[in-house]
PDB file of N, CA and C in Angstrom:
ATOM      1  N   UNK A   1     -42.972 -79.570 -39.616  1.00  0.00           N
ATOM      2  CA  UNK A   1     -42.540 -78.246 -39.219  1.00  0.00           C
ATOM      3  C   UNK A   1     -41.383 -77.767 -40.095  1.00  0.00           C
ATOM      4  N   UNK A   2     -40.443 -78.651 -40.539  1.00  0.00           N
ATOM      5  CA  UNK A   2     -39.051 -78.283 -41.427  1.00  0.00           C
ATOM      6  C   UNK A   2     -39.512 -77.814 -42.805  1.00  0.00           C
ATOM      7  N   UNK A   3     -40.751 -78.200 -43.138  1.00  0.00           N
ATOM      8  CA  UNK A   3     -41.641 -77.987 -44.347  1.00  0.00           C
ATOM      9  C   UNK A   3     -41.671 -76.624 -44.371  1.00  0.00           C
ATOM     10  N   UNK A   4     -42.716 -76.203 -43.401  1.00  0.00           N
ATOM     11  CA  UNK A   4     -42.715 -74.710 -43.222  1.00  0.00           C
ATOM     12  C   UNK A   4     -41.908 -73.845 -43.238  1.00  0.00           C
ATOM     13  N   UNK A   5     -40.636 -74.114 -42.161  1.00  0.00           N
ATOM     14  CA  UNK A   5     -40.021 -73.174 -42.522  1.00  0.00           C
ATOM     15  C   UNK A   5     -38.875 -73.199 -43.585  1.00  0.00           C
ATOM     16  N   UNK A   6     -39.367 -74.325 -44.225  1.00  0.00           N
ATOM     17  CA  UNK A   6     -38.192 -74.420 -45.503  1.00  0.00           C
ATOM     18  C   UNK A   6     -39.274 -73.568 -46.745  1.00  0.00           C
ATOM     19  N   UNK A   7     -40.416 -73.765 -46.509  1.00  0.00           N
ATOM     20  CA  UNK A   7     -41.432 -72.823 -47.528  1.00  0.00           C
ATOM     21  C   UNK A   7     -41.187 -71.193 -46.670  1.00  0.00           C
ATOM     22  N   UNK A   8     -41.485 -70.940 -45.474  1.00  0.00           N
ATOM     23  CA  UNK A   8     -40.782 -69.429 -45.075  1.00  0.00           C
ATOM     24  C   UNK A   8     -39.815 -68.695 -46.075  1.00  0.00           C
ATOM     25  N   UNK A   9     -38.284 -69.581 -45.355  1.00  0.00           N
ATOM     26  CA  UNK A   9     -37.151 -69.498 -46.137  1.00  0.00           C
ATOM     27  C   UNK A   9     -37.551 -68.845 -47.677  1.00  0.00           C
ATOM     28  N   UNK A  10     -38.081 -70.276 -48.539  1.00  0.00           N
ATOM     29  CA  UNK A  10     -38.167 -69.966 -49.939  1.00  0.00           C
ATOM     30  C   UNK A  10     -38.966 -68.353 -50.223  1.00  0.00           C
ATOM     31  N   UNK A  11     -39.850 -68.011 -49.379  1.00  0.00           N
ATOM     32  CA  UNK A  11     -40.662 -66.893 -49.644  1.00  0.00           C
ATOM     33  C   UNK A  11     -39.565 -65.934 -49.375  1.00  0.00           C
ATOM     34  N   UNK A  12     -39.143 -65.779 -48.220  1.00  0.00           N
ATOM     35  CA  UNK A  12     -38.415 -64.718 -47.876  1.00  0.00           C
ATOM     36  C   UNK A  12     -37.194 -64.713 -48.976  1.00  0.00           C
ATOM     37  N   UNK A  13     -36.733 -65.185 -49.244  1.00  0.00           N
ATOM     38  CA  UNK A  13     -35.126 -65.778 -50.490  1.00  0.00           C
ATOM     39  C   UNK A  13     -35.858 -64.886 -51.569  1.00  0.00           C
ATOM     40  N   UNK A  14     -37.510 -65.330 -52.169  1.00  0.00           N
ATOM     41  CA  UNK A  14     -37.643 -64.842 -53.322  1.00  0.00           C
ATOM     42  C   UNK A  14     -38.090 -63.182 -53.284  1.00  0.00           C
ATOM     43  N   UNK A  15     -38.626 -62.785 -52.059  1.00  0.00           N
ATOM     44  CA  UNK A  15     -38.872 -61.228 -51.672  1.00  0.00           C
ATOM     45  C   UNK A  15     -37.271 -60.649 -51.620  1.00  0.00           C
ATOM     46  N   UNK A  16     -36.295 -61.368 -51.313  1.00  0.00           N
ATOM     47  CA  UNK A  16     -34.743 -61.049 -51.030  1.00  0.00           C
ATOM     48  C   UNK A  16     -34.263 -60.206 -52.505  1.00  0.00           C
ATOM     49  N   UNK A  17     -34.680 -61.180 -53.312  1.00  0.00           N
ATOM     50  CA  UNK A  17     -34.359 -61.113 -54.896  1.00  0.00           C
ATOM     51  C   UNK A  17     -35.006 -59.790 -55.274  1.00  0.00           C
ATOM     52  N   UNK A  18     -36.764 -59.621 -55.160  1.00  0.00           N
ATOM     53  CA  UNK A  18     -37.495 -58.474 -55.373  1.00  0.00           C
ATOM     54  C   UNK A  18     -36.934 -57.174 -55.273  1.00  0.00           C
ATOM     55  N   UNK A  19     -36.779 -57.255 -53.359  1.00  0.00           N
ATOM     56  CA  UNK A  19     -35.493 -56.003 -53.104  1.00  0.00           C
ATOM     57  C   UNK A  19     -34.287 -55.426 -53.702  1.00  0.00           C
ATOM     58  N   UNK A  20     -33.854 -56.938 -54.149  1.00  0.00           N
ATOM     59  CA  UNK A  20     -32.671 -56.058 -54.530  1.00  0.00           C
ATOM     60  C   UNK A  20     -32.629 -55.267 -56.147  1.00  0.00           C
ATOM     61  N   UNK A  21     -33.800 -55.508 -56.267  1.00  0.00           N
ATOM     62  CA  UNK A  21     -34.295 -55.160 -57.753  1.00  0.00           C
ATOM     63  C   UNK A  21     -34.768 -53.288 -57.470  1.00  0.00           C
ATOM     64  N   UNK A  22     -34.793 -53.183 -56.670  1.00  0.00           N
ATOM     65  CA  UNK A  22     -35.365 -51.675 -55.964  1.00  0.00           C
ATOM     66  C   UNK A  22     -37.128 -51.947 -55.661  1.00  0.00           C
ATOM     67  N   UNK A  23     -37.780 -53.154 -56.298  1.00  0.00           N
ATOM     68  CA  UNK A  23     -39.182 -53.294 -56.315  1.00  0.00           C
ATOM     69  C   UNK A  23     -39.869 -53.140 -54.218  1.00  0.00           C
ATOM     70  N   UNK A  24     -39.844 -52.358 -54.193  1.00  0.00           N
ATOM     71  CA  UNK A  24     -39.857 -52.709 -52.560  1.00  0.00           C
ATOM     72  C   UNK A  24     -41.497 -53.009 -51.958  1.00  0.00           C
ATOM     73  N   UNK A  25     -41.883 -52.108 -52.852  1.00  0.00           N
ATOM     74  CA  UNK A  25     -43.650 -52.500 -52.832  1.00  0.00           C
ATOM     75  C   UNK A  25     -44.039 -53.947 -52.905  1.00  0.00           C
ATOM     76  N   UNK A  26     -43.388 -54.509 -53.986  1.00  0.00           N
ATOM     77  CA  UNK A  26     -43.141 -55.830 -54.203  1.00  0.00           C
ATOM     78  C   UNK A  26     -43.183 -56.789 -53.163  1.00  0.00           C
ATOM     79  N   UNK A  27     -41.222 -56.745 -52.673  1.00  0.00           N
ATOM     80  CA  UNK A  27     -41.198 -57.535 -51.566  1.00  0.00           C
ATOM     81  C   UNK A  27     -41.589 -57.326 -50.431  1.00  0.00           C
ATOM     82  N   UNK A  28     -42.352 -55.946 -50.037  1.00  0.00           N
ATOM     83  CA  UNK A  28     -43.594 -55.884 -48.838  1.00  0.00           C
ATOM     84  C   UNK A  28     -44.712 -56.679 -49.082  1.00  0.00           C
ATOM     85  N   UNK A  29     -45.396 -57.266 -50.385  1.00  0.00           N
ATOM     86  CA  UNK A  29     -46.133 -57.679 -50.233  1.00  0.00           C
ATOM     87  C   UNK A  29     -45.495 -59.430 -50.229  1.00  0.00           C
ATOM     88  N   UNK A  30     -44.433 -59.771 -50.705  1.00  0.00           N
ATOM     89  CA  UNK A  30     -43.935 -61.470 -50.860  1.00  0.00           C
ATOM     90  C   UNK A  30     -43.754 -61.376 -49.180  1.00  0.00           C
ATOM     91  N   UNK A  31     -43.095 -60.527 -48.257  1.00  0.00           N
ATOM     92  CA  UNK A  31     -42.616 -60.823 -46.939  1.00  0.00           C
ATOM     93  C   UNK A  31     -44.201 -61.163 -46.361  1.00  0.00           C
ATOM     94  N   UNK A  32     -44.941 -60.006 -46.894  1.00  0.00           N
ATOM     95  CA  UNK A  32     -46.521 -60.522 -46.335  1.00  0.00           C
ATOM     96  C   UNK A  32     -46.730 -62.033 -46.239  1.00  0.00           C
ATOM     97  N   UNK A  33     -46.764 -62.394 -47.106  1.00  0.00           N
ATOM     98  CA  UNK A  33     -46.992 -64.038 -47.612  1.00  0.00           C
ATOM     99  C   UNK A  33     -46.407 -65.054 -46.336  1.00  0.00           C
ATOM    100  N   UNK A  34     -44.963 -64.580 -45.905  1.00  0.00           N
ATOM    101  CA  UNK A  34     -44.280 -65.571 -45.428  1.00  0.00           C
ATOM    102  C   UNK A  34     -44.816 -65.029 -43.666  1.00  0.00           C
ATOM    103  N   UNK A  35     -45.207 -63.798 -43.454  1.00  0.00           N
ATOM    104  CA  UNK A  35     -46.031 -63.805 -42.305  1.00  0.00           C
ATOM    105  C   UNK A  35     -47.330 -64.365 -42.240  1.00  0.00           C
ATOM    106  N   UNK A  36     -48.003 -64.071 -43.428  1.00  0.00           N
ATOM    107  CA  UNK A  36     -49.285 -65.110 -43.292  1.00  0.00           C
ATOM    108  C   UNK A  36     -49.176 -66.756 -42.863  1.00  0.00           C
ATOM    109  N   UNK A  37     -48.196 -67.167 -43.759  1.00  0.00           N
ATOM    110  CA  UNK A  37     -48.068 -68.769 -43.761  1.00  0.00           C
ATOM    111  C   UNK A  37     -47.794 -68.637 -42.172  1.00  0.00           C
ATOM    112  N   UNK A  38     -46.859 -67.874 -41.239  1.00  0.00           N
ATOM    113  CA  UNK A  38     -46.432 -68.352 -39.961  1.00  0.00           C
ATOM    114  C   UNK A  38     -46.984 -67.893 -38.829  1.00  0.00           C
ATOM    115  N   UNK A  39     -48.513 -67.285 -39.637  1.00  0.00           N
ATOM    116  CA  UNK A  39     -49.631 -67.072 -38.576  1.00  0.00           C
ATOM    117  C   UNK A  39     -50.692 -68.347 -38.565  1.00  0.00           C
ATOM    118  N   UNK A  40     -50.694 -68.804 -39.673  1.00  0.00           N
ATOM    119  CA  UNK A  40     -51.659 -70.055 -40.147  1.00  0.00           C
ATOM    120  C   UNK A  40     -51.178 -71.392 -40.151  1.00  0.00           C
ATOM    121  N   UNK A  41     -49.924 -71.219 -39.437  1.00  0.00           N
ATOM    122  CA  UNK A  41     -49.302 -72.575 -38.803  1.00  0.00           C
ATOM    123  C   UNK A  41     -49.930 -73.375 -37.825  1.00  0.00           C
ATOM    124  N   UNK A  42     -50.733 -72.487 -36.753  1.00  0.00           N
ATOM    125  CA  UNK A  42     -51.711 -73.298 -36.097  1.00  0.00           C
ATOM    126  C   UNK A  42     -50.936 -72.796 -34.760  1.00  0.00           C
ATOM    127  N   UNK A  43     -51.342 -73.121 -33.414  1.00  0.00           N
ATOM    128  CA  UNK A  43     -50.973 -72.313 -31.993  1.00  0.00           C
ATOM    129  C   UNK A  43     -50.338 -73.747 -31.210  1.00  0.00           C
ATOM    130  N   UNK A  44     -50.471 -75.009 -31.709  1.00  0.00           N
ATOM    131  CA  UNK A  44     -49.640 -76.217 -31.476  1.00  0.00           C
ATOM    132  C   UNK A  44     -48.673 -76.039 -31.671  1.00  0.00           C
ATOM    133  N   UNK A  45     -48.244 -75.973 -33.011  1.00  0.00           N
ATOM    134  CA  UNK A  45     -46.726 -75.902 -33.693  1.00  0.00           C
ATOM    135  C   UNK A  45     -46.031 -74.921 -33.185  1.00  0.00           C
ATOM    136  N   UNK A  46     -46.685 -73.660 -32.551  1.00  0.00           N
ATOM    137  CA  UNK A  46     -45.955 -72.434 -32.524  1.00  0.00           C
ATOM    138  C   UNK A  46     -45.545 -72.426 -31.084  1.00  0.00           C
ATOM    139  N   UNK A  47     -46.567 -73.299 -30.204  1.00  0.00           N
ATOM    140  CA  UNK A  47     -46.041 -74.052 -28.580  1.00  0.00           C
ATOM    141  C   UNK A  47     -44.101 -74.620 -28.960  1.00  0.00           C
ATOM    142  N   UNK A  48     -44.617 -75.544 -29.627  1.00  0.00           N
ATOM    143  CA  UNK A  48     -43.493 -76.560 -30.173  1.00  0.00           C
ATOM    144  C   UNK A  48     -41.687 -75.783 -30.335  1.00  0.00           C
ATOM    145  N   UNK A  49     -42.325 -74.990 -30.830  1.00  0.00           N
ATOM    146  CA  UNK A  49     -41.141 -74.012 -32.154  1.00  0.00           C
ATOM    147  C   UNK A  49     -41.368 -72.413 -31.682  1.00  0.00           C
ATOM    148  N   UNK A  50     -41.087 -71.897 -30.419  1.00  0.00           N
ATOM    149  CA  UNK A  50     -41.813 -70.605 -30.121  1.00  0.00           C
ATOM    150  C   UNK A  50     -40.585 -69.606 -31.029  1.00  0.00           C
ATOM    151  N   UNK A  51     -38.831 -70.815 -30.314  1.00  0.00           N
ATOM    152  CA  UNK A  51     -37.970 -69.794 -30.451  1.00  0.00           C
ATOM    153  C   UNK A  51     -37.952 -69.694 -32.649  1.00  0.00           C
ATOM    154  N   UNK A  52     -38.012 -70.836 -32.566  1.00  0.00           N
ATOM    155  CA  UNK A  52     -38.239 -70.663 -34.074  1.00  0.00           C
ATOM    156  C   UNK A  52     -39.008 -69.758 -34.975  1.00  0.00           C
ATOM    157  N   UNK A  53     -40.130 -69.698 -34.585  1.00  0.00           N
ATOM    158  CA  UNK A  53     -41.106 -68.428 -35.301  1.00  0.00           C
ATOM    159  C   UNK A  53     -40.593 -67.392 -34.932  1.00  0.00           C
ATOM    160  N   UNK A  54     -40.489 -67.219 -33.622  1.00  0.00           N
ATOM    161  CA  UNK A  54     -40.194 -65.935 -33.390  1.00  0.00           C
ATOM    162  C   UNK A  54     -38.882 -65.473 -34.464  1.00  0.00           C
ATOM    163  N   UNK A  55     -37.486 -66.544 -34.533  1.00  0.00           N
ATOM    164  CA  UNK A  55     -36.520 -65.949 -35.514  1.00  0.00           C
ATOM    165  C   UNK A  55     -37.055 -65.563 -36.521  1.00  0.00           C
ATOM    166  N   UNK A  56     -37.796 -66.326 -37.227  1.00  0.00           N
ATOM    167  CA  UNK A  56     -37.979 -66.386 -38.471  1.00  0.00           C
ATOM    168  C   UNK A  56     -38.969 -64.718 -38.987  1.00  0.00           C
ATOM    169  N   UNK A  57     -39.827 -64.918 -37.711  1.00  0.00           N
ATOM    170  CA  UNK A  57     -40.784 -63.785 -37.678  1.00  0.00           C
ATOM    171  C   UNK A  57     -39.865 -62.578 -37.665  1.00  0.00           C
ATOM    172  N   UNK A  58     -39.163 -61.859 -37.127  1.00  0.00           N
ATOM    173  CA  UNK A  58     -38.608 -61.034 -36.621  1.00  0.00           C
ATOM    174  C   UNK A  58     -37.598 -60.796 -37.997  1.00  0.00           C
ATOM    175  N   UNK A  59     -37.027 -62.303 -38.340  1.00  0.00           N
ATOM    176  CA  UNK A  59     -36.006 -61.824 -39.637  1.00  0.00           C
ATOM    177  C   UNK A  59     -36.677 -61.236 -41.026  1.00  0.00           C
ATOM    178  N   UNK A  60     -38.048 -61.536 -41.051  1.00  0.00           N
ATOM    179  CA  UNK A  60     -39.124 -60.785 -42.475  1.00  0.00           C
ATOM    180  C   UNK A  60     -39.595 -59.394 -42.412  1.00  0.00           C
ATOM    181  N   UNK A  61     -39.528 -59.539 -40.666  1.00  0.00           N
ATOM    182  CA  UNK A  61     -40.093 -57.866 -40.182  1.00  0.00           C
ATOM    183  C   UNK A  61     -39.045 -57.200 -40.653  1.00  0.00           C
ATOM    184  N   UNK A  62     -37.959 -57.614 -39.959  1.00  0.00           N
ATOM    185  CA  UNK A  62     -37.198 -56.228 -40.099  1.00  0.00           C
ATOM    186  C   UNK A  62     -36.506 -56.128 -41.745  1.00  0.00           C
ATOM    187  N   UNK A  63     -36.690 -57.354 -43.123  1.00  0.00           N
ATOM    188  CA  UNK A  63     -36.941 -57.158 -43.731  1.00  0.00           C
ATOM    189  C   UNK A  63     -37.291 -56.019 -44.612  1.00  0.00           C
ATOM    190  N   UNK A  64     -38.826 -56.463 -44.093  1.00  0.00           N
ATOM    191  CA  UNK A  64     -40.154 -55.417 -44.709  1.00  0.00           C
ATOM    192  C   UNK A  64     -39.781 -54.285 -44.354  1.00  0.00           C
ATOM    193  N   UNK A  65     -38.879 -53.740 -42.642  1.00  0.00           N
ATOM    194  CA  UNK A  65     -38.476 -52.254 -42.879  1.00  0.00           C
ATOM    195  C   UNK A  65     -38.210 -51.975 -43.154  1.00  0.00           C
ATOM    196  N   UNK A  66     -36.463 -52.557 -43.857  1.00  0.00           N
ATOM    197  CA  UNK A  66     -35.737 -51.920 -44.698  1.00  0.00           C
ATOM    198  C   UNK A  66     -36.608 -51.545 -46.299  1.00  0.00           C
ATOM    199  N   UNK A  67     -37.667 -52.262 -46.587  1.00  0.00           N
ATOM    200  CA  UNK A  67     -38.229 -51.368 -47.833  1.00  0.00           C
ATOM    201  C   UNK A  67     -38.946 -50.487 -47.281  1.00  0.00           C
ATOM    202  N   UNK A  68     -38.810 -49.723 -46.749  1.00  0.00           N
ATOM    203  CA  UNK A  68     -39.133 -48.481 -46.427  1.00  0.00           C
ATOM    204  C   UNK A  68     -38.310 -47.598 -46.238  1.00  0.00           C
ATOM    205  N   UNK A  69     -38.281 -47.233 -48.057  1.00  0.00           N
ATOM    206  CA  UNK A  69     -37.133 -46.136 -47.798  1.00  0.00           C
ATOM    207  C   UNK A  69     -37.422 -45.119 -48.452  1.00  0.00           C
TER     208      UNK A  69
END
């Protein structure tokens, strides 16, 4: 599980970088990535770790809003 969200992390860190480049199209599609991976984690792990996804989930969303500008 520390795997994952240490690969999350890395996705979201490198969409972080995108943004601040003004590329926002960009890091809408890298934040994509790190929601895919933490939909395809499986419905065990996400029992396990609810409060966890949910942070993690919630910290890419609101992310992805701010490129919408």
């Amino acid at each position: 599980m520390d795997d994952l969200f240490t690969s999350i992390g890395e996705i979201k860190d490198e969409a972080n970088i995108v943004y601040k480049k003004g590329l926002y199209d960009d890091a809408v599609k890298i934040y994509e990535k790190a929601i895919n991976l933490l939909n395809k984690s499986g419905s065990g792990a996400f029992k396990q770790h609810k409060k966890e996804f949910f942070d993690k989930e919630a910290t890419v969303y609101s992310n992805m809003a701010a490129c919408a500008k």
